[in-house]
Protein backbone atom coordinates (compact mmCIF):
# COMPACT_ATOMS: atom_id res chain seq x y z
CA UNK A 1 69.91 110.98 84.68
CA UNK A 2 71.05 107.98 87.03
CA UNK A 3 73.19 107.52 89.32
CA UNK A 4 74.41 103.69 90.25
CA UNK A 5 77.46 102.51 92.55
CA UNK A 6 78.83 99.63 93.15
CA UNK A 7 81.96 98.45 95.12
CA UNK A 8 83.29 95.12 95.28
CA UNK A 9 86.59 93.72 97.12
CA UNK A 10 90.04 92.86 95.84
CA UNK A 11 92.40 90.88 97.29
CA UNK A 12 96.01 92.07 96.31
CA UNK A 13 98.77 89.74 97.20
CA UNK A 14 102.04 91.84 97.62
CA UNK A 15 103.41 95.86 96.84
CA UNK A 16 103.89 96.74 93.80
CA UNK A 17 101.19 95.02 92.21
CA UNK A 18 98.90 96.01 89.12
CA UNK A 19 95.83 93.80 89.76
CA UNK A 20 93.79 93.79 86.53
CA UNK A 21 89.66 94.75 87.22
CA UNK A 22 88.56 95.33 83.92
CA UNK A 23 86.36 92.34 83.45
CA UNK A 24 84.59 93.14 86.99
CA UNK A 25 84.27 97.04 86.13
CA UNK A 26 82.43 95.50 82.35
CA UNK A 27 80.38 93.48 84.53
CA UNK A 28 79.14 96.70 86.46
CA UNK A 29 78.73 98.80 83.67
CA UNK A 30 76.93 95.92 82.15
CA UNK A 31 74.59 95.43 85.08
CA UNK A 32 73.88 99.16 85.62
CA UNK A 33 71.46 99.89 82.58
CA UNK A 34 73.19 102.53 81.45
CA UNK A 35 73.38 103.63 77.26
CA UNK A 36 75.34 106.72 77.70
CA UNK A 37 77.47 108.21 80.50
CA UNK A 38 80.43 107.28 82.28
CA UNK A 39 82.10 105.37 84.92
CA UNK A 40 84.26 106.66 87.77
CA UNK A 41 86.47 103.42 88.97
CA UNK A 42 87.59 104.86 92.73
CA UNK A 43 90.06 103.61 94.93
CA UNK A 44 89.43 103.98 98.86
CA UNK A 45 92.92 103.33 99.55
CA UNK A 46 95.57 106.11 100.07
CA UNK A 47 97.99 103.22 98.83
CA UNK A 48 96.54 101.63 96.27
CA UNK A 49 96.03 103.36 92.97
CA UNK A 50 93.26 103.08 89.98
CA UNK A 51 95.57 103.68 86.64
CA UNK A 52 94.23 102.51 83.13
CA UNK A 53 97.47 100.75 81.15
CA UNK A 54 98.04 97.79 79.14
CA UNK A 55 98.52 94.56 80.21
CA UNK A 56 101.75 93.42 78.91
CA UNK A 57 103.65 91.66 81.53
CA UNK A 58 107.20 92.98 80.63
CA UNK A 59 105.30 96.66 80.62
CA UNK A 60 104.29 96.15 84.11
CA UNK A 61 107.28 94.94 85.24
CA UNK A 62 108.66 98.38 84.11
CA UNK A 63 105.94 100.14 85.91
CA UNK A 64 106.81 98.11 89.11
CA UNK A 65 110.37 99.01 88.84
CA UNK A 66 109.67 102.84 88.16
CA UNK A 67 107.49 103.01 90.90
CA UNK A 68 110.35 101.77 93.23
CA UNK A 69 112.83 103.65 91.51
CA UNK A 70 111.11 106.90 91.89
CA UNK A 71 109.87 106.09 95.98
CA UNK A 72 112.38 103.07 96.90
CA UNK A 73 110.34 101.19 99.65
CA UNK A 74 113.90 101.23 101.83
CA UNK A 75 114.01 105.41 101.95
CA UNK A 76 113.98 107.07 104.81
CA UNK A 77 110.18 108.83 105.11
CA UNK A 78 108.77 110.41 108.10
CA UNK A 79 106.13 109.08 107.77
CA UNK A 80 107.61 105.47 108.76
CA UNK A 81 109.05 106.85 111.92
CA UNK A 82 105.96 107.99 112.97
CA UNK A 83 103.96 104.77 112.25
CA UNK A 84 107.08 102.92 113.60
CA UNK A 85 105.86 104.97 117.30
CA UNK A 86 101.76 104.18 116.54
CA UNK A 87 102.87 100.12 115.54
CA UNK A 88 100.49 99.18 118.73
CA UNK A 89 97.46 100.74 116.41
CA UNK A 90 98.62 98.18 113.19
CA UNK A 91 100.37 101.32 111.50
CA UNK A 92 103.15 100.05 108.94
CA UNK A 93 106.46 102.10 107.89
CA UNK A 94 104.84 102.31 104.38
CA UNK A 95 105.81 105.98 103.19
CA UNK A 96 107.03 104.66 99.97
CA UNK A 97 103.23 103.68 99.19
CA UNK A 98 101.56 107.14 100.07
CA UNK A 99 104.44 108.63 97.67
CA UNK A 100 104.17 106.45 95.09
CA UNK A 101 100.49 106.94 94.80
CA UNK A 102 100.08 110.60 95.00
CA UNK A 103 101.83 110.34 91.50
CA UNK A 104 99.00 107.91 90.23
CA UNK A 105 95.68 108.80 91.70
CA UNK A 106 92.67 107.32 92.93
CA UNK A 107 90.42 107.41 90.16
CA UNK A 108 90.07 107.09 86.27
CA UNK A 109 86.92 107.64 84.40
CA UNK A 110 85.50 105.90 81.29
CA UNK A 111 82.58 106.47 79.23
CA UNK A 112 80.04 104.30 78.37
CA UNK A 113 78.48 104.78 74.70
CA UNK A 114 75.92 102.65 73.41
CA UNK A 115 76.11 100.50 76.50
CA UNK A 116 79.60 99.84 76.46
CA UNK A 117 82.62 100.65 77.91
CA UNK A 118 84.76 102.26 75.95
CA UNK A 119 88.38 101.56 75.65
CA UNK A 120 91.68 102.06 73.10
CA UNK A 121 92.78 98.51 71.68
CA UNK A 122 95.23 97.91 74.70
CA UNK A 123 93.82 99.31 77.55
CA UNK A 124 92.69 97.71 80.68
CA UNK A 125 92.06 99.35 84.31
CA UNK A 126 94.37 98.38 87.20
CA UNK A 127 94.13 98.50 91.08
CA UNK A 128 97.55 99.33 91.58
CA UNK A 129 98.64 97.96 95.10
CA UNK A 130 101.55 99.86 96.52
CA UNK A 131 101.82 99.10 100.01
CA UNK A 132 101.25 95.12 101.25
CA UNK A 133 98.86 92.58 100.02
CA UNK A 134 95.30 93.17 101.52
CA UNK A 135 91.79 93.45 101.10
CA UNK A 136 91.13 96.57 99.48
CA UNK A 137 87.76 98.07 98.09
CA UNK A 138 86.75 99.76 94.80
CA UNK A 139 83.79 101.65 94.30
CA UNK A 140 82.28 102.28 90.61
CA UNK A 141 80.22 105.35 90.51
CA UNK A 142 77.95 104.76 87.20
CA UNK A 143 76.51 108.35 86.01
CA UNK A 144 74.20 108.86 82.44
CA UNK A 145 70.87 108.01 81.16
């Protein structure tokens, strides 16, 4: 059994944003040897999200505007008064993001067959940005023989 990881950095440009990181998670997968296991694509952002979707652009407009609808980014949170009193430590009002994700998650896994990734016809993996753009880090965690 192995166990491989890699991370590599993404540079997101605004919130919402689904940031499509297939081609680098094939590239992994492709690089780690592996015939048979799977991959964990992680997030190590409590606002950004790993989701696997298609990449339709009307689709993801959608997703954008559900996201908002169901966290608006203008609510009141708690959570932005108290980063409004810690601003001096770079803090952002950004409860909207930390809501928003908890409904999407930090991690999907795929499995690898035959050296390969396998995905439906449609499907791609997406860093999901939810807060501002940044440089944000995702770690694949390759696991199989």
């Amino acid at each position: 059994m192995k166990f491989l990881s890699q991370t590599f950095d993404i540079r997101t440009e605004h919130g919402p944003q689904f940031v499509d990181i297939t081609d680098k998670v094939i590239e992994a997968a492709e690089s780690s040897g592996l015939s048979n296991g799977f991959a964990v694509v992680f997030s190590k952002h409590t606002t950004a999200a790993i989701r696997i979707n298609e990449a339709e652009p009307h689709l993801i407009r959608d997703m954008e505007q559900m996201l908002e609808q169901i966290a608006p980014s203008r609510h009141d949170y708690a959570h932005n008064r108290f980063a409004h009193a810690l601003s001096t430590n770079g803090e952002r009002p950004n409860g909207h993001s930390h809501c928003q994700h908890i409904l999407l998650g930090a991690s999907e896994s795929v499995p690898i067959v035959d050296g390969q990734l396998v995905f439906g016809q449609w499907q791609r993996i997406f860093l999901v940005e939810l807060d501002h753009g940044r440089d944000r880090q995702v770690v694949v965690h390759f696991v199989g023989e």
